[in-house]
N, C-alpha and C. Protein backbone atom coordinates (compact mmCIF):
# COMPACT_ATOMS: atom_id res chain seq x y z
N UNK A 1 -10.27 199.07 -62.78
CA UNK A 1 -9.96 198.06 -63.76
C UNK A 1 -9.45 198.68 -65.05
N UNK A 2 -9.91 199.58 -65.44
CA UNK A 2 -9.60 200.89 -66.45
C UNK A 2 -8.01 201.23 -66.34
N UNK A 3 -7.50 201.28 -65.85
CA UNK A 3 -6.39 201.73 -65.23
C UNK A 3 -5.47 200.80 -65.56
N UNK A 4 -5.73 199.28 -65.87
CA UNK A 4 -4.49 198.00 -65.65
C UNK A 4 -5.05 197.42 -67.15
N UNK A 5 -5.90 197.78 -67.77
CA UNK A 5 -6.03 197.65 -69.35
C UNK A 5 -5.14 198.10 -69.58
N UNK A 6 -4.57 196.87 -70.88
CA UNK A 6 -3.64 196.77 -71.90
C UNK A 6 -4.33 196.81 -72.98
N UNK A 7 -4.58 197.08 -74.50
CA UNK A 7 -4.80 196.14 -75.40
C UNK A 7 -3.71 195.96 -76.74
N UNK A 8 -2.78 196.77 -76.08
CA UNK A 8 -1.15 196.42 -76.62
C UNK A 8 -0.01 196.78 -76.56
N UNK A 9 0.87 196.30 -77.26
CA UNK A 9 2.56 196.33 -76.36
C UNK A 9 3.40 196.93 -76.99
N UNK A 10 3.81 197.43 -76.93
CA UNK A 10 4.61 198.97 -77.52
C UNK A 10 5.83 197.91 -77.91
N UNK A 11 6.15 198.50 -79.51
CA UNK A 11 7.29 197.99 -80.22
C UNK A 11 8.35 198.23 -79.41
N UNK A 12 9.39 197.01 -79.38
CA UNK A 12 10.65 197.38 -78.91
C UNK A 12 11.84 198.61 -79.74
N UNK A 13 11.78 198.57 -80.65
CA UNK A 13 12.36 199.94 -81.42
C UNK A 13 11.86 201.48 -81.35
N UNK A 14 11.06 200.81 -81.18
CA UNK A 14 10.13 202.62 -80.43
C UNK A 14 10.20 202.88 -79.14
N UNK A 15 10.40 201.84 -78.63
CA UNK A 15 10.38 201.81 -76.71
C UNK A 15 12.29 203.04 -76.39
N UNK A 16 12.98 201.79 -77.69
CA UNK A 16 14.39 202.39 -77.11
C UNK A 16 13.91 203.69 -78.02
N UNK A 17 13.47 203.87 -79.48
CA UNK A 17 13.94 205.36 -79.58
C UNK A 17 12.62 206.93 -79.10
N UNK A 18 12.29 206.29 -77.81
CA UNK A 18 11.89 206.82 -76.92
C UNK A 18 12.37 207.19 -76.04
N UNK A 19 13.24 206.30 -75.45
CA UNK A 19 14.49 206.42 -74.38
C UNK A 19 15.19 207.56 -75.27
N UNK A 20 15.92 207.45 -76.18
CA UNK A 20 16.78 208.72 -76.80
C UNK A 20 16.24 209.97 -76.79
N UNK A 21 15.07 209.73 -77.42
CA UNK A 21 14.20 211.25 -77.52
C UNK A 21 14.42 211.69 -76.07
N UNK A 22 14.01 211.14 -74.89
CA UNK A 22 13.97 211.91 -73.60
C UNK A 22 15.08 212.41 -73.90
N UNK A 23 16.73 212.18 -73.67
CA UNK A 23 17.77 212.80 -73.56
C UNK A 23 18.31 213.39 -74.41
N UNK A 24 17.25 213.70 -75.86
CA UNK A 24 18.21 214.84 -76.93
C UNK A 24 18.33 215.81 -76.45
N UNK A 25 19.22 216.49 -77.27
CA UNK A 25 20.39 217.64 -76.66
C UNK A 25 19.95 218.92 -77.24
N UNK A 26 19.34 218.88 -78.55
CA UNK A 26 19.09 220.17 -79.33
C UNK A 26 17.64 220.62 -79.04
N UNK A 27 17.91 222.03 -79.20
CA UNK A 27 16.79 222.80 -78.18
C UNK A 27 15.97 223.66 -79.45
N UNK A 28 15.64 222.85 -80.28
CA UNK A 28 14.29 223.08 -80.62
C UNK A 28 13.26 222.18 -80.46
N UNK A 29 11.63 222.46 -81.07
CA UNK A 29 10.46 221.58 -81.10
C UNK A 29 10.67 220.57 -81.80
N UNK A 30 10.02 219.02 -81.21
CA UNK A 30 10.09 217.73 -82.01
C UNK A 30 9.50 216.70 -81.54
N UNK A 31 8.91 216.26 -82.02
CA UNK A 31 7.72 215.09 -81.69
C UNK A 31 7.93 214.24 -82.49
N UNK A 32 8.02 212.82 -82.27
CA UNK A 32 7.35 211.38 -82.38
C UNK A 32 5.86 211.43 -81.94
N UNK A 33 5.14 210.59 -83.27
CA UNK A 33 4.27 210.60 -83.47
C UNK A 33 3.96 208.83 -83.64
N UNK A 34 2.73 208.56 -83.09
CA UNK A 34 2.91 207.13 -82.95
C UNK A 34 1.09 206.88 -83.65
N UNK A 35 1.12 205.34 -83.69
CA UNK A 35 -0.32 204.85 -83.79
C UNK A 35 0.06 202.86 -83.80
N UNK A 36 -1.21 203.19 -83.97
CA UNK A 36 -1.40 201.28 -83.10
C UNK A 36 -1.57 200.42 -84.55
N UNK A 37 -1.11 199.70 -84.44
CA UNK A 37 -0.65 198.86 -85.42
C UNK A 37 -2.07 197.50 -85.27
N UNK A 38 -3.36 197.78 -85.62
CA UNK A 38 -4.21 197.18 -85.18
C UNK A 38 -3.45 195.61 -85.48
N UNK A 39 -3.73 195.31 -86.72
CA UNK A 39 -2.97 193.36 -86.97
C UNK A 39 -2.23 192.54 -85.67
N UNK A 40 -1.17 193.20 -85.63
CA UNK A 40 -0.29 193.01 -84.63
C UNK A 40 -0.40 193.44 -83.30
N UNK A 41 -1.55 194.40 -82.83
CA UNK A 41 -2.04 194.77 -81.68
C UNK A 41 -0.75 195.47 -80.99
N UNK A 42 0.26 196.44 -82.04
CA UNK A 42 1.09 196.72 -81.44
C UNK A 42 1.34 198.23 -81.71
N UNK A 43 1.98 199.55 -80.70
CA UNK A 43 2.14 200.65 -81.13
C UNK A 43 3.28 200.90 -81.67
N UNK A 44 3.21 201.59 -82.78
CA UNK A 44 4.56 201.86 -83.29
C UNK A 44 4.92 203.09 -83.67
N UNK A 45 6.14 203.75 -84.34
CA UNK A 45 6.20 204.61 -84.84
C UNK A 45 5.60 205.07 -86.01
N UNK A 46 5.02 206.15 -86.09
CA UNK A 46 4.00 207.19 -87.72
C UNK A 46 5.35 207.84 -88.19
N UNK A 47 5.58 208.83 -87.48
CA UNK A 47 6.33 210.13 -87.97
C UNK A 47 7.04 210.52 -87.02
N UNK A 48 8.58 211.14 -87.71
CA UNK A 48 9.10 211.53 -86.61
C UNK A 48 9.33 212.81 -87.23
N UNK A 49 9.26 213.97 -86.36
CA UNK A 49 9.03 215.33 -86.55
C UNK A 49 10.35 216.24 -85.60
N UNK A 50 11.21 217.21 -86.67
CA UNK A 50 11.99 217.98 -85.85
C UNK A 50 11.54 220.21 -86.21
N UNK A 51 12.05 220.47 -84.90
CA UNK A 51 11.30 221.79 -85.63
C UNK A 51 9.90 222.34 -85.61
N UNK A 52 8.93 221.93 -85.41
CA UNK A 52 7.89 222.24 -85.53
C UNK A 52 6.96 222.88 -84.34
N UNK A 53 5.94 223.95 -84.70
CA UNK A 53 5.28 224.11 -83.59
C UNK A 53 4.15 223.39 -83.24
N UNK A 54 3.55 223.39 -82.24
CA UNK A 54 2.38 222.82 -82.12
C UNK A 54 1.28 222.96 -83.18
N UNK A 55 0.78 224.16 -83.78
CA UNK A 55 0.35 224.56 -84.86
C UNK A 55 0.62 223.96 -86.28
N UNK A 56 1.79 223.71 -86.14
CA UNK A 56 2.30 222.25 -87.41
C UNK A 56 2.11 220.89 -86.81
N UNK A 57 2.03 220.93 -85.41
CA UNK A 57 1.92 219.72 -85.28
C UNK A 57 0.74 218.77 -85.51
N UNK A 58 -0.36 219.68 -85.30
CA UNK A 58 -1.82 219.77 -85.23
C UNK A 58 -2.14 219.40 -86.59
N UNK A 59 -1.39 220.04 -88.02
CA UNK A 59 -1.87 219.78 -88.86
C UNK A 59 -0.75 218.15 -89.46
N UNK A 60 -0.59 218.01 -88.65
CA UNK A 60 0.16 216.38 -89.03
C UNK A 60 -0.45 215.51 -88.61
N UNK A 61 -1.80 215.54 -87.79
CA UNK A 61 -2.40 214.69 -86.74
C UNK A 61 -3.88 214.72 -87.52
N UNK A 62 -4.34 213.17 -87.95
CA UNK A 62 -5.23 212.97 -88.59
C UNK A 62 -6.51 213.18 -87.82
N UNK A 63 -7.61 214.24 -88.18
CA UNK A 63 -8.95 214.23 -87.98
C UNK A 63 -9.62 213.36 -86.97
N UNK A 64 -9.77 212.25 -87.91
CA UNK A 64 -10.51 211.57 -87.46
C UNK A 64 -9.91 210.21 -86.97
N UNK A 65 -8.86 210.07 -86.27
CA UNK A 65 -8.33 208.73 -85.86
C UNK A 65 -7.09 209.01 -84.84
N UNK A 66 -7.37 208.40 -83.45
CA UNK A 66 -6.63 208.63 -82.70
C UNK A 66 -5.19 208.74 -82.86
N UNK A 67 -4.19 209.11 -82.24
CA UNK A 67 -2.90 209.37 -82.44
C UNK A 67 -2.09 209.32 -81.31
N UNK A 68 -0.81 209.22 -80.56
CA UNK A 68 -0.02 209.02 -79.51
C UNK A 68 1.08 210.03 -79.81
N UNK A 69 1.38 211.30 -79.34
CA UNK A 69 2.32 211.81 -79.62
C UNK A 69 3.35 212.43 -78.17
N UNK A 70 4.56 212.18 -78.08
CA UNK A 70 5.73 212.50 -77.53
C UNK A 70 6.22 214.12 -78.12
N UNK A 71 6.11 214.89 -77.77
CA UNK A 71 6.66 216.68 -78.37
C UNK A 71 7.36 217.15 -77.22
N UNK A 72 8.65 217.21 -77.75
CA UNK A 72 9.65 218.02 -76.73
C UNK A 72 9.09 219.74 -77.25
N UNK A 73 9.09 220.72 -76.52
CA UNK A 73 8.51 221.51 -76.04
C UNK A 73 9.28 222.77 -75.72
N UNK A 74 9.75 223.82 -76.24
CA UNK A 74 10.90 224.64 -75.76
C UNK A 74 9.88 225.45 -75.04
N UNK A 75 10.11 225.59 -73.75
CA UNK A 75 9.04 226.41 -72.94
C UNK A 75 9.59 227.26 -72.40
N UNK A 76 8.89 228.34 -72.37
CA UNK A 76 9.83 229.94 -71.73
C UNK A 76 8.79 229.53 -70.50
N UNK A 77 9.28 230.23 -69.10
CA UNK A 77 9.11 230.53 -67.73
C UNK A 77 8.89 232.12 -67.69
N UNK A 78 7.57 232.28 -66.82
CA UNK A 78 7.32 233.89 -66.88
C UNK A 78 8.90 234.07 -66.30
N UNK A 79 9.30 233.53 -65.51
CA UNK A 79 10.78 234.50 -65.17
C UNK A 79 12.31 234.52 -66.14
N UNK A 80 11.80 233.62 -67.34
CA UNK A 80 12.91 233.91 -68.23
C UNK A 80 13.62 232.43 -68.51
N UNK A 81 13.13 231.74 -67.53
CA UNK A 81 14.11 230.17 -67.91
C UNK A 81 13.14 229.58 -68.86
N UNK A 82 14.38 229.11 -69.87
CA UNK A 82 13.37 227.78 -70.91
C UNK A 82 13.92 226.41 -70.12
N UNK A 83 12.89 225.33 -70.69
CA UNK A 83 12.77 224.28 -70.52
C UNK A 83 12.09 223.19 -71.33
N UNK A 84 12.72 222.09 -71.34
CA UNK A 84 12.56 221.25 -72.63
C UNK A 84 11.21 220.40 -71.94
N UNK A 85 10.17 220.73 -71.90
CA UNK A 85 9.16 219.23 -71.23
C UNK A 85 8.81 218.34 -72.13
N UNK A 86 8.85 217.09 -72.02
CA UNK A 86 8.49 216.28 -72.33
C UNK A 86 6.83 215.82 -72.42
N UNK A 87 5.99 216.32 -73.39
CA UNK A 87 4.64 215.59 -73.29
C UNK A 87 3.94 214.91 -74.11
N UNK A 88 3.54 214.50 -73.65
CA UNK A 88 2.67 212.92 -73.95
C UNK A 88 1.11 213.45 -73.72
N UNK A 89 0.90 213.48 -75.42
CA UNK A 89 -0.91 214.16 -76.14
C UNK A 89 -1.06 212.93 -76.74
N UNK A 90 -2.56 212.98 -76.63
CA UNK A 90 -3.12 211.37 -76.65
C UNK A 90 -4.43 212.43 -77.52
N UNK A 91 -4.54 212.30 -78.78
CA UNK A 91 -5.31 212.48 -79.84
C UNK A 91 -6.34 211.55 -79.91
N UNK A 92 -7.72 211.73 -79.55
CA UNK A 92 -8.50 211.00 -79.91
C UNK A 92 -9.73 211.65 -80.10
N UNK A 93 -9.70 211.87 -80.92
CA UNK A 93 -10.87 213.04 -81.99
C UNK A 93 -12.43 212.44 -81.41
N UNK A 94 -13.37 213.43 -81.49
CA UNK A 94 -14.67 212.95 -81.49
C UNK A 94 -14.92 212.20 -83.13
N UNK A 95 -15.37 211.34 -83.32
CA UNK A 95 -15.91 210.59 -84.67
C UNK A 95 -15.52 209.93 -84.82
N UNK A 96 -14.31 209.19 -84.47
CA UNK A 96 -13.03 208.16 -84.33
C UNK A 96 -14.36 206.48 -83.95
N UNK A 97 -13.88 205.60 -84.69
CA UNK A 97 -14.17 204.65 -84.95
C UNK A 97 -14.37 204.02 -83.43
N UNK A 98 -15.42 203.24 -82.46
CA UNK A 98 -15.14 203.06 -81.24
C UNK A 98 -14.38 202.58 -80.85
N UNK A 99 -13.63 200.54 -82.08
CA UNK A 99 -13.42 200.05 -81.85
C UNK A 99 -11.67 200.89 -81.57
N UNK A 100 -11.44 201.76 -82.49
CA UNK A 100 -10.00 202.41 -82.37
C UNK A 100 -10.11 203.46 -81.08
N UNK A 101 -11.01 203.73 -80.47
CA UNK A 101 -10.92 204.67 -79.32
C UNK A 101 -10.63 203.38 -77.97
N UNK A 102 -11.24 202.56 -78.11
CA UNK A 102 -11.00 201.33 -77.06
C UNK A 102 -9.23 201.11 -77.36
N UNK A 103 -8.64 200.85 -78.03
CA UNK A 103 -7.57 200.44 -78.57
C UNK A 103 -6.47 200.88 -78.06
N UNK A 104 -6.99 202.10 -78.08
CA UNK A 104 -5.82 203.64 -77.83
C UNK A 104 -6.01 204.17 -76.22
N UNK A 105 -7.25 203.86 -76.23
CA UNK A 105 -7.35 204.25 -74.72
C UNK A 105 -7.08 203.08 -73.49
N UNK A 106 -7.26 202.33 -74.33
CA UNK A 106 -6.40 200.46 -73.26
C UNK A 106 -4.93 200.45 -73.13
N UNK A 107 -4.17 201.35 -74.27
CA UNK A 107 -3.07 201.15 -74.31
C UNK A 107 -2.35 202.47 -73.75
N UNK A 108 -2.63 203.60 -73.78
CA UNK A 108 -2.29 205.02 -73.29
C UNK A 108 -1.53 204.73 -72.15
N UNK A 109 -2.08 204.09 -71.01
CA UNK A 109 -1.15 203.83 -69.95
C UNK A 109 0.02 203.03 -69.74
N UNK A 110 -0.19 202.16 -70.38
CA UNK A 110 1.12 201.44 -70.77
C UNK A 110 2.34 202.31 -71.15
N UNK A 111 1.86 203.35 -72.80
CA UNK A 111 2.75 203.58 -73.49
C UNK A 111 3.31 204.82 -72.20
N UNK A 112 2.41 205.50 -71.76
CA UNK A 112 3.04 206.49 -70.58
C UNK A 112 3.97 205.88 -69.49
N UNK A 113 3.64 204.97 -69.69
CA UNK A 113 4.23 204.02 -68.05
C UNK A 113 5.98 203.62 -68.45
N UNK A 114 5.61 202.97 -69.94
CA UNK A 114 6.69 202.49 -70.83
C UNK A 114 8.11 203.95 -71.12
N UNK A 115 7.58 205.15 -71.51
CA UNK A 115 8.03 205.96 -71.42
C UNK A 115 8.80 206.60 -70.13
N UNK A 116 7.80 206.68 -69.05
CA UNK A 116 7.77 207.04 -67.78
C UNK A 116 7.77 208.97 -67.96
N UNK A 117 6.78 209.02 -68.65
CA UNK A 117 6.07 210.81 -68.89
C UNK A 117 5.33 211.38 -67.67
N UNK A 118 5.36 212.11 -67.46
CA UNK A 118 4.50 212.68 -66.48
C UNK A 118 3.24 214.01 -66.71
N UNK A 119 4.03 214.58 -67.91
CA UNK A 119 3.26 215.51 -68.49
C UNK A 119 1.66 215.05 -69.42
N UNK A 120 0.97 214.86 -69.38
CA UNK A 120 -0.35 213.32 -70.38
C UNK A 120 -1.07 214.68 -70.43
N UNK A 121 -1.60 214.86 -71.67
CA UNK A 121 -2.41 215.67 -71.84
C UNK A 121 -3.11 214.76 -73.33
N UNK A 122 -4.39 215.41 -73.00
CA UNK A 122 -5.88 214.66 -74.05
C UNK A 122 -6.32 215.67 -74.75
N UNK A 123 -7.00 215.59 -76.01
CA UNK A 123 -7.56 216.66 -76.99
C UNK A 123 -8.48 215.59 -77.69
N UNK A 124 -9.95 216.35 -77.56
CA UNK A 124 -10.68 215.38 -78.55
C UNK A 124 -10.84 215.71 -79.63
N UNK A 125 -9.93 217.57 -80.12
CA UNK A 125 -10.48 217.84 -81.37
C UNK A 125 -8.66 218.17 -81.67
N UNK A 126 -8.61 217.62 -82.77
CA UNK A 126 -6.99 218.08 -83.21
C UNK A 126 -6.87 219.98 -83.55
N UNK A 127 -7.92 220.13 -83.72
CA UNK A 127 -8.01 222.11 -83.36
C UNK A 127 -7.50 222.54 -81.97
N UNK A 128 -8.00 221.80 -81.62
CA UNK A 128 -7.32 222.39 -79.94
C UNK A 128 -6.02 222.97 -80.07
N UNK A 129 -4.73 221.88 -80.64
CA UNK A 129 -4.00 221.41 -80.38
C UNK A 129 -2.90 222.97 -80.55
N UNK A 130 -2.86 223.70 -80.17
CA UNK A 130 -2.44 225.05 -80.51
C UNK A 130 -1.05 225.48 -79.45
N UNK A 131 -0.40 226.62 -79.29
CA UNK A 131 0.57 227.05 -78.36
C UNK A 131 0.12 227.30 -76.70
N UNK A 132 -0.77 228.30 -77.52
CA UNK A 132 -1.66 228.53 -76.27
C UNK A 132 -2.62 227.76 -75.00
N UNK A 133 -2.88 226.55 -76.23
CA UNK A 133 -3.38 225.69 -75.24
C UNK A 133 -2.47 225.03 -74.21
N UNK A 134 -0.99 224.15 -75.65
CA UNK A 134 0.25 224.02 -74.49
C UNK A 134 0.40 224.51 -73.00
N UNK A 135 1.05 225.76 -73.67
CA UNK A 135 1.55 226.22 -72.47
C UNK A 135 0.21 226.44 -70.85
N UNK A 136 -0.81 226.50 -71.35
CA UNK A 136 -2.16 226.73 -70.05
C UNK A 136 -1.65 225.11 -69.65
N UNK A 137 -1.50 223.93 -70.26
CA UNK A 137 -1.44 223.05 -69.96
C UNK A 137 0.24 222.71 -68.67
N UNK A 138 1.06 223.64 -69.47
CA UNK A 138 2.49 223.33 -69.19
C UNK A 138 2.39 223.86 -67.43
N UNK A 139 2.15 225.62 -67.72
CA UNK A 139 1.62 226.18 -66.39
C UNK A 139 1.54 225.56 -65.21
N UNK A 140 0.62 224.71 -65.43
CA UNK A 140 0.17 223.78 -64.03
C UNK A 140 1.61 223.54 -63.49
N UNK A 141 2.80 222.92 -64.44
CA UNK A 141 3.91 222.12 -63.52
C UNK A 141 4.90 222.97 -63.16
N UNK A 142 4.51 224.35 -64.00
CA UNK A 142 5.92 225.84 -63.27
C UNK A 142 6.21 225.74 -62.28
């Protein structure tokens, strides 16, 4: 039942400039950064971020309140190929308010589904959120 929870509907302006983000062309780090628009029960765009490493990204991502983030990813291959992955980190800190952990976690599948990501990775502490962790994460899909 977990699984077909909604508890909201991803803005149409973020939906399409989601669609774009998949197909940018320039090959550095960059994340859209999202959060839920409690009033309106809707997710929208926070920040949009070009350039950055995970290590900056981490410190753009608030403490204590969940977050939805999209980070294109320049990833080296032990054999030398880079590759742009697309992932989808779902920030939801330990201390985070319940009613905002229900919120974010009703809606996570949607916004993945809406996207159509395959890469979903979770962090309950925005420390995590580092290179190193990335790439152990990326690994799995080499």
């Amino acid at each position: 039942m977990c699984e077909s929870l909604v508890v909201c509907e991803v803005d149409a302006d973020l939906v399409e400039k989601l669609k774009k983000f998949r197909f940018r062309k320039e090959n550095n780090n960059a994340a859209i950064v999202m959060k839920i628009d409690k009033k309106r029960q809707l997710v929208i765009l926070e920040e949009e971020y070009e350039d950055l490493s995970p290590d900056e990204l981490k410190d753009e991502l608030p403490e204590r309140q969940p977050r939805f983030v999209v980070y294109s990813y320049k990833y080296e291959h032990s054999d030398g190929r880079i590759s742009y992955p697309l992932c989808f980190i779902f920030s939801s800190p330990v201390g985070c308010h319940m009613e905002q952990q229900i919120m974010y976690a009703g809606s996570k599948n949607k916004l993945v589904h809406t996207v159509g990501l395959t890469k979903v990775f979770e962090i309950r502490n925005t420390e995590d959120l580092t290179e190193e962790w990335l790439k152990s994460k990326l690994g799995f899909f080499s």
